[in-house]
C-alpha atoms as a PDB file:
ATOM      1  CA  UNK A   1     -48.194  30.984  58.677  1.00  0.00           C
ATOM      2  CA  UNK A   2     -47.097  28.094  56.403  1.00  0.00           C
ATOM      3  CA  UNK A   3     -43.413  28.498  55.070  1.00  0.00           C
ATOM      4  CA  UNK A   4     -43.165  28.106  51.468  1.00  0.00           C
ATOM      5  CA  UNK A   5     -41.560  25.658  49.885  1.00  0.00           C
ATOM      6  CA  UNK A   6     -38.684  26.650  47.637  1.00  0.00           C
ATOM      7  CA  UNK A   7     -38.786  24.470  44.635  1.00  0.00           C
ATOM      8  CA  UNK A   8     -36.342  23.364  41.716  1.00  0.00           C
ATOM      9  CA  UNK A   9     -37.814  20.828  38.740  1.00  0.00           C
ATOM     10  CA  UNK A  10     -35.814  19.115  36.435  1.00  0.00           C
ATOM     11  CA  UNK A  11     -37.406  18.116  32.827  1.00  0.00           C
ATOM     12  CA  UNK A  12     -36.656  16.656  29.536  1.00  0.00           C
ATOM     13  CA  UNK A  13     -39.690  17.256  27.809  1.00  0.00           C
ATOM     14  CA  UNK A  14     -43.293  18.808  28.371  1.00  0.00           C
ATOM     15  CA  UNK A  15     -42.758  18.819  32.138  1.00  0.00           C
ATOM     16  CA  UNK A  16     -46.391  18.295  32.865  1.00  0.00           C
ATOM     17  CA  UNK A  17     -46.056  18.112  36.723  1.00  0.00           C
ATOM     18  CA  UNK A  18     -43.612  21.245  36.235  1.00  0.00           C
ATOM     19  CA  UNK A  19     -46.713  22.749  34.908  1.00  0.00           C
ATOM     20  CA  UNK A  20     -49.388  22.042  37.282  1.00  0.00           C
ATOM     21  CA  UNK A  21     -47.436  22.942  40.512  1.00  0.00           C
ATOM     22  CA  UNK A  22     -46.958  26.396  38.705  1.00  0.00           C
ATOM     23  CA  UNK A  23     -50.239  26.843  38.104  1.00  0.00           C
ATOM     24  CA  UNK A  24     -51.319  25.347  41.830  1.00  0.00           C
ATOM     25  CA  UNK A  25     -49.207  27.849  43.283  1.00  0.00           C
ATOM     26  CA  UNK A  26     -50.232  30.172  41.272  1.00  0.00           C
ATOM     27  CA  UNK A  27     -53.951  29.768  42.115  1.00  0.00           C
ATOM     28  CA  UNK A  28     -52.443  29.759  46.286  1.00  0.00           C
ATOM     29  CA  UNK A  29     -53.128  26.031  46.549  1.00  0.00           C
ATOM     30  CA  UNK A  30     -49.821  25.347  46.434  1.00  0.00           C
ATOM     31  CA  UNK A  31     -47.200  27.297  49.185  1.00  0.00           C
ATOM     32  CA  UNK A  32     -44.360  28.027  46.858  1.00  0.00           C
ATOM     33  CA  UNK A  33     -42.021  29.444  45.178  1.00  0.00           C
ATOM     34  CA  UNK A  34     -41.239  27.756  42.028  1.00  0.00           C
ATOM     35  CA  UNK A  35     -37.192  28.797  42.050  1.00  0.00           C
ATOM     36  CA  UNK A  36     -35.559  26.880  39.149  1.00  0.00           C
ATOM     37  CA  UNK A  37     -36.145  24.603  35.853  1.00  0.00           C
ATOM     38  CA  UNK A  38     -33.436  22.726  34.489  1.00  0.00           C
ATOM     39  CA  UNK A  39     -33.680  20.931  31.568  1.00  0.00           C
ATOM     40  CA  UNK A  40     -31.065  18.534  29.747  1.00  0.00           C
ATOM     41  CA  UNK A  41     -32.435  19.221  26.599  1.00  0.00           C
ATOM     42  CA  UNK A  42     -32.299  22.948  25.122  1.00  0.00           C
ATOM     43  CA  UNK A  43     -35.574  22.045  22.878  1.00  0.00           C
ATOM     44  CA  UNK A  44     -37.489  21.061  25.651  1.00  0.00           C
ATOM     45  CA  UNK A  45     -41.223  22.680  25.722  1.00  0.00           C
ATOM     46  CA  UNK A  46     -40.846  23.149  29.718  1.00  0.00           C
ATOM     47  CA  UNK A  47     -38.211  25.745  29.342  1.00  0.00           C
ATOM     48  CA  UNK A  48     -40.730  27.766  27.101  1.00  0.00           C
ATOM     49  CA  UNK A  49     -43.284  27.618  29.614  1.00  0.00           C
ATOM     50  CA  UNK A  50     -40.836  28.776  32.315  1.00  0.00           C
ATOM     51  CA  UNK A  51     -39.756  31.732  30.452  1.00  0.00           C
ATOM     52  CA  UNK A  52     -43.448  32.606  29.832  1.00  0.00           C
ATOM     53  CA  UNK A  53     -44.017  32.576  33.801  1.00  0.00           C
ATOM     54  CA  UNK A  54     -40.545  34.265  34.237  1.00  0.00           C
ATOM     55  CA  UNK A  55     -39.275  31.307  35.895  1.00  0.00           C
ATOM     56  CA  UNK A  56     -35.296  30.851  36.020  1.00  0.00           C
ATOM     57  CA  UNK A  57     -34.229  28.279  33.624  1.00  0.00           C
ATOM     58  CA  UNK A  58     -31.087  26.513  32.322  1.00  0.00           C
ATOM     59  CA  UNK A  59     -30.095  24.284  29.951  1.00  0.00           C
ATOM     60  CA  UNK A  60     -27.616  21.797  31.296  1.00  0.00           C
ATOM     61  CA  UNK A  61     -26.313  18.638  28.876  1.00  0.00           C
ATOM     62  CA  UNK A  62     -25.682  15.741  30.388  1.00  0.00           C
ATOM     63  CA  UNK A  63     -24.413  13.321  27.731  1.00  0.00           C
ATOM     64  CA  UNK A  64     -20.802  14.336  27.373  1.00  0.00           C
ATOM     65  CA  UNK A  65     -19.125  14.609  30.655  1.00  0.00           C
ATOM     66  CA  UNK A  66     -22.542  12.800  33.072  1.00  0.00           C
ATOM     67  CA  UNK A  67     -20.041  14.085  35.608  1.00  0.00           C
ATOM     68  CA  UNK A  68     -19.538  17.140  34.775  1.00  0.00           C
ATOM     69  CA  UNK A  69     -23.127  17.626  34.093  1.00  0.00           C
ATOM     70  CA  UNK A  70     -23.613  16.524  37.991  1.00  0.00           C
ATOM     71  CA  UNK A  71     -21.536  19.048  39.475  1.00  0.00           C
ATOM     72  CA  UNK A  72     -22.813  21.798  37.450  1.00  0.00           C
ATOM     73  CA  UNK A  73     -26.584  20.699  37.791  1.00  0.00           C
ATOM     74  CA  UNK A  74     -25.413  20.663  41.619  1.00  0.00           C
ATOM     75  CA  UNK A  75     -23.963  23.834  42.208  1.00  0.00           C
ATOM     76  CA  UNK A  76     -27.128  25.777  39.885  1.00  0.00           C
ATOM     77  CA  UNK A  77     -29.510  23.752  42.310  1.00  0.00           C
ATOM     78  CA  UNK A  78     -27.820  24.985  45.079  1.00  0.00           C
ATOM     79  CA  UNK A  79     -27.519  28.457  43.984  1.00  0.00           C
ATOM     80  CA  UNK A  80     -31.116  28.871  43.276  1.00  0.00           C
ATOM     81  CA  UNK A  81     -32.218  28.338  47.250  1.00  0.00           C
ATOM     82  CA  UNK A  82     -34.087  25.375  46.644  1.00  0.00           C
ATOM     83  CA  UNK A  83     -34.973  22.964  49.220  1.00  0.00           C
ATOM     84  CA  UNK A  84     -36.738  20.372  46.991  1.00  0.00           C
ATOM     85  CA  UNK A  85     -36.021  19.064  43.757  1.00  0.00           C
ATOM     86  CA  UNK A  86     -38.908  17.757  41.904  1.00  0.00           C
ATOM     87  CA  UNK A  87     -38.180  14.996  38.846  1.00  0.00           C
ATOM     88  CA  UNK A  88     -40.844  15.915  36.030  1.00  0.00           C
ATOM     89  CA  UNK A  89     -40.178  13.746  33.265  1.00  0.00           C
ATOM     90  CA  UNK A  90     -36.462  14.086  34.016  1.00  0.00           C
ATOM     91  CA  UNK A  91     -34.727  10.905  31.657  1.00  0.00           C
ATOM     92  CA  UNK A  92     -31.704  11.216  33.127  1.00  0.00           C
ATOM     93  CA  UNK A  93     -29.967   9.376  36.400  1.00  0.00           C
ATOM     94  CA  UNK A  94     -29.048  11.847  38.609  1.00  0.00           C
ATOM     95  CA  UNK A  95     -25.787  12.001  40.098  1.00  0.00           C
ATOM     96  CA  UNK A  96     -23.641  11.833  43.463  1.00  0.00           C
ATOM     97  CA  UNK A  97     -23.364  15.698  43.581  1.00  0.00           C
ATOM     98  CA  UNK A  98     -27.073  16.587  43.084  1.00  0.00           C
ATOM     99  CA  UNK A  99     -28.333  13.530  45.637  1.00  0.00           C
ATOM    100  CA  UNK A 100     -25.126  14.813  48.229  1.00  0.00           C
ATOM    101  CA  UNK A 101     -26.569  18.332  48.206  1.00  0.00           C
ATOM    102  CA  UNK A 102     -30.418  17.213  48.730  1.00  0.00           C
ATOM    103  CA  UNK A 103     -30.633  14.137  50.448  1.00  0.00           C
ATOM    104  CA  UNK A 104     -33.650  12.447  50.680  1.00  0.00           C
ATOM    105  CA  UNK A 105     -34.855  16.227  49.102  1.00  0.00           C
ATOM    106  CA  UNK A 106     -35.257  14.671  45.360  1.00  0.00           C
ATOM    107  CA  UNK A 107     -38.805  13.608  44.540  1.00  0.00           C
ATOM    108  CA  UNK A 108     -39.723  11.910  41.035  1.00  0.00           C
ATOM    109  CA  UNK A 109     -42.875  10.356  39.486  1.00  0.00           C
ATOM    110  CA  UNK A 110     -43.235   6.334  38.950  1.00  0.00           C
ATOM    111  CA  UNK A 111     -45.690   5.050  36.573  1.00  0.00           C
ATOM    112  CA  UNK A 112     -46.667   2.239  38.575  1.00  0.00           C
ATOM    113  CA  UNK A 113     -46.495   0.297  41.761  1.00  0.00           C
ATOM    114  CA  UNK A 114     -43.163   0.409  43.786  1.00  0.00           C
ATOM    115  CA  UNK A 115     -41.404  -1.927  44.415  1.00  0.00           C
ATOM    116  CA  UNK A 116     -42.673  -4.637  42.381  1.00  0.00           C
ATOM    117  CA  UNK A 117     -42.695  -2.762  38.865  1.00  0.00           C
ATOM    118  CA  UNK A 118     -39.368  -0.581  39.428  1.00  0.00           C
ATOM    119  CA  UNK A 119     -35.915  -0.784  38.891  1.00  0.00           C
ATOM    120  CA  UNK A 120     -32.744  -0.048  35.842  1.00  0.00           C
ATOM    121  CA  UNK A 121     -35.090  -0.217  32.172  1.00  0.00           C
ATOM    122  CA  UNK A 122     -38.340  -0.396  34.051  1.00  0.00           C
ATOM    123  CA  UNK A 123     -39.756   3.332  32.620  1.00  0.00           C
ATOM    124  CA  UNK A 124     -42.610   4.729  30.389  1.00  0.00           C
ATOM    125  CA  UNK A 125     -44.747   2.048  28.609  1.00  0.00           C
ATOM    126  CA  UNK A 126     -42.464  -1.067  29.508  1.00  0.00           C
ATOM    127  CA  UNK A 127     -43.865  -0.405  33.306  1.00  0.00           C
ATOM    128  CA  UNK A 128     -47.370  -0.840  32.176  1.00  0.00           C
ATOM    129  CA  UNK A 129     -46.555  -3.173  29.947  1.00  0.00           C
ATOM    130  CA  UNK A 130     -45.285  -5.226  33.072  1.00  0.00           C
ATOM    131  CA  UNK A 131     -48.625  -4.402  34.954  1.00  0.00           C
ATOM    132  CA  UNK A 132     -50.974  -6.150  32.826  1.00  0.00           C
ATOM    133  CA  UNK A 133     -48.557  -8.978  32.107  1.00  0.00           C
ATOM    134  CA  UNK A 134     -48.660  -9.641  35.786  1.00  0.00           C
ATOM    135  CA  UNK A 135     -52.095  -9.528  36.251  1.00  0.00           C
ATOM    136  CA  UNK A 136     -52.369  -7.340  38.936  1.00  0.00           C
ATOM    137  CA  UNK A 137     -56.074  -5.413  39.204  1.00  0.00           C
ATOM    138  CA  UNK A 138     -54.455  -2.326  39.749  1.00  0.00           C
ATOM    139  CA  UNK A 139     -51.862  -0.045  39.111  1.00  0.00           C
ATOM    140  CA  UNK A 140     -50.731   3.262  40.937  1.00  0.00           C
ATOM    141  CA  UNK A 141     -49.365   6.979  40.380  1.00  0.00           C
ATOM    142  CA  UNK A 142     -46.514   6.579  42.869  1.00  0.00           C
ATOM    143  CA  UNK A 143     -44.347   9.622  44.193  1.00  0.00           C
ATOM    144  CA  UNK A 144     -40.713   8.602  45.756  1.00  0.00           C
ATOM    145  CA  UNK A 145     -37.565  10.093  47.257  1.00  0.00           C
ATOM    146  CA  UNK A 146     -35.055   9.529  44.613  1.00  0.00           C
ATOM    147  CA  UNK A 147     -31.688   7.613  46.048  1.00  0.00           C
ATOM    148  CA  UNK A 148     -28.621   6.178  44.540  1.00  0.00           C
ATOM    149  CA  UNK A 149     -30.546   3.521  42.768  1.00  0.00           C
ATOM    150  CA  UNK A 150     -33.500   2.951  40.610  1.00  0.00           C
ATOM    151  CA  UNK A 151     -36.974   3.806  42.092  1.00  0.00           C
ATOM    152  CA  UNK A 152     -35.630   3.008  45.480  1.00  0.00           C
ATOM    153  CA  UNK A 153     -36.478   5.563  47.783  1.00  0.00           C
ATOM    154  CA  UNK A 154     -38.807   5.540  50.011  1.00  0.00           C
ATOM    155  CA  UNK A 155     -42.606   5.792  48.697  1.00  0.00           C
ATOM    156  CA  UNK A 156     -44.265   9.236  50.006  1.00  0.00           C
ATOM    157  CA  UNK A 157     -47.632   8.764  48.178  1.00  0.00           C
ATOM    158  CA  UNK A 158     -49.778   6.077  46.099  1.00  0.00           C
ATOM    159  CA  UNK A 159     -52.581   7.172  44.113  1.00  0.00           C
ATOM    160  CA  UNK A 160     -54.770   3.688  43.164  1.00  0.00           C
ATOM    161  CA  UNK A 161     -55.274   3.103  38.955  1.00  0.00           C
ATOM    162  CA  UNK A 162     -57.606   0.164  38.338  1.00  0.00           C
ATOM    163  CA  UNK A 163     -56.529  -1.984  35.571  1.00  0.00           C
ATOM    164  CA  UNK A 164     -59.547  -2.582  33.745  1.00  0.00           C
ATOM    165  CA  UNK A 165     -60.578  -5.857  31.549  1.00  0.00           C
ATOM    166  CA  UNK A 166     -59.000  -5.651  28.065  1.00  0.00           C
ATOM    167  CA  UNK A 167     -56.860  -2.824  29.279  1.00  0.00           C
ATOM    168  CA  UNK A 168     -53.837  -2.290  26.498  1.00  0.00           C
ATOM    169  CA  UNK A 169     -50.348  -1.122  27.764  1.00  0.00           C
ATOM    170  CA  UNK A 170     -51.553   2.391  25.463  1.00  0.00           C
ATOM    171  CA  UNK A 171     -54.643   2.677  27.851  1.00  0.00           C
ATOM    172  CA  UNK A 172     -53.067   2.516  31.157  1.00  0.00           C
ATOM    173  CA  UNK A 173     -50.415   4.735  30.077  1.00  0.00           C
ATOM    174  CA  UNK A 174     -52.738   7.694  29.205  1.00  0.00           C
ATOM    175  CA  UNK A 175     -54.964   7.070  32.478  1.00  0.00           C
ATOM    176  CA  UNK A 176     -51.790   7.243  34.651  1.00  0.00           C
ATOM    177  CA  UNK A 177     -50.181   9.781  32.858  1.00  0.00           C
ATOM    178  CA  UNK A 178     -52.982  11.863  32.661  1.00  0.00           C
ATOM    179  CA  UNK A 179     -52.884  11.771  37.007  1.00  0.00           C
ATOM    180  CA  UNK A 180     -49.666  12.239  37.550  1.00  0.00           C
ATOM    181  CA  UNK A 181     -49.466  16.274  37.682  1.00  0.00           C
ATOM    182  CA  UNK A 182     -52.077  16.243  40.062  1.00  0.00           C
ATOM    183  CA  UNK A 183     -50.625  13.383  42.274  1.00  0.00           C
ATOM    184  CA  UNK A 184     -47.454  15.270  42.019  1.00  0.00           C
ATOM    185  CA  UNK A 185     -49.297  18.706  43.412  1.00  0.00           C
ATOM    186  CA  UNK A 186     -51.143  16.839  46.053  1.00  0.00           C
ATOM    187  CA  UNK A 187     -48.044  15.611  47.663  1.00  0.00           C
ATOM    188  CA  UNK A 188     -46.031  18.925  47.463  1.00  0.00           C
ATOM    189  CA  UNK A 189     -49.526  20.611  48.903  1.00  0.00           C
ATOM    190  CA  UNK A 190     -48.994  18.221  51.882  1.00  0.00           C
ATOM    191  CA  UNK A 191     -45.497  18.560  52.176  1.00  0.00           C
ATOM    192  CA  UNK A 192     -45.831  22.523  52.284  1.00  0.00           C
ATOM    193  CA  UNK A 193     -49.035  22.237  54.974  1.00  0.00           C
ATOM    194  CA  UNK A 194     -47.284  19.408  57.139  1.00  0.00           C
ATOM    195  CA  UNK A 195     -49.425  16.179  56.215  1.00  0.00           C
ATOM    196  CA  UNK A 196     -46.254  14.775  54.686  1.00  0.00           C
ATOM    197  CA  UNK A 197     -44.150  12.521  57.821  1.00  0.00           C
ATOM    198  CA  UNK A 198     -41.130  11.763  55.613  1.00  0.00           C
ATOM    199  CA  UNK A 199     -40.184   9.816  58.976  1.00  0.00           C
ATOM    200  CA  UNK A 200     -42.774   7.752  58.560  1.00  0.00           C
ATOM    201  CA  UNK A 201     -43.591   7.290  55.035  1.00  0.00           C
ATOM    202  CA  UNK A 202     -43.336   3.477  53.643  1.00  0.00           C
END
């Protein structure tokens, strides 16, 4: 039998990957237990959902003491048995604590190809903004490990988005962001069943 994954998500906003691995493991494609959502934000429309589903949530600010925030975002991670933390929409860097308790055990969304179209600033539209500047014919859905800096973990999936001719910056954004919950699922799914080497993902 497959263990489950025990899963925390962190969100600012709609939480839209949040969302669909809820719903993926409610339908038993996904092997887990969602165990936590945090939000920085005590208006955010993810907490909502959670309480709907009877999901654990809390409300943790971040803006006044960031390391404050850490610690506390660390220790309710911690207390909630997670093994993963999954980055859904999550606008906030996360901290020393959090990444010492789940090393290489942080996973977050990137709106485009890594490593050429990450880094500090590079986030929502300015990424595909940067895409079709560059010319590049396609773009990607791209799942990481989240380290101490900017989109520099190590890349655990790519999903392929083809930039197409006249393409705006508005465009791509809604045919990305419209894969990412799925991308997201996928790559939990093959995590939870084994497909997943984190040894020897690139």
């Amino acid at each position: 039998m497959i263990p489950r994954l025990k899963l925390a998500f962190l969100a600012s906003r709609n939480g839209s990957a949040f969302r669909a691995a809820v719903e993926a493991a409610g339908a038993g494609r996904l092997p887990a237990d969602i165990v936590l959502l945090v939000s920085n934000s005590a208006k955010a429309p993810a907490l909502d959902f959670a309480r709907d589903q009877g999901i654990p949530c809390e409300v943790i600010h971040t803006a006044a003491d960031p390391d404050a925030a850490d610690q506390a975002l660390a220790a309710a991670l911690a207390a909630s048995g997670a093994d993963w933390v999954v980055l859904s929409g999550y606008l906030r860097r996360i901290g020393p604590a959090v990444l010492g308790r789940f090393p290489e055990r942080i996973l977050n969304i990137h709106p485009g190809p890594l490593p050429a179209f990450g880094g500090e600033g590079m986030y929502g539209r300015r990424v595909h903004e940067a895409v079709i500047a560059a010319g590049v014919p396609q773009s990607e859905v791209t799942i990481h490990l989240v380290d101490g800096e900017y989109d520099h973990g190590r890349v655990l999936s790519r999903w392929p988005v083809p930039v197409e001719a006249g393409d705006t910056p508005q465009a791509l954004e809604q045919r990305v962001t419209a894969l990412e919950p799925e991308v997201m699922t996928r790559t939990l799914i093959d995590l939870a069943e084994g497909r997943l080497e984190l040894s020897q993902a690139s």
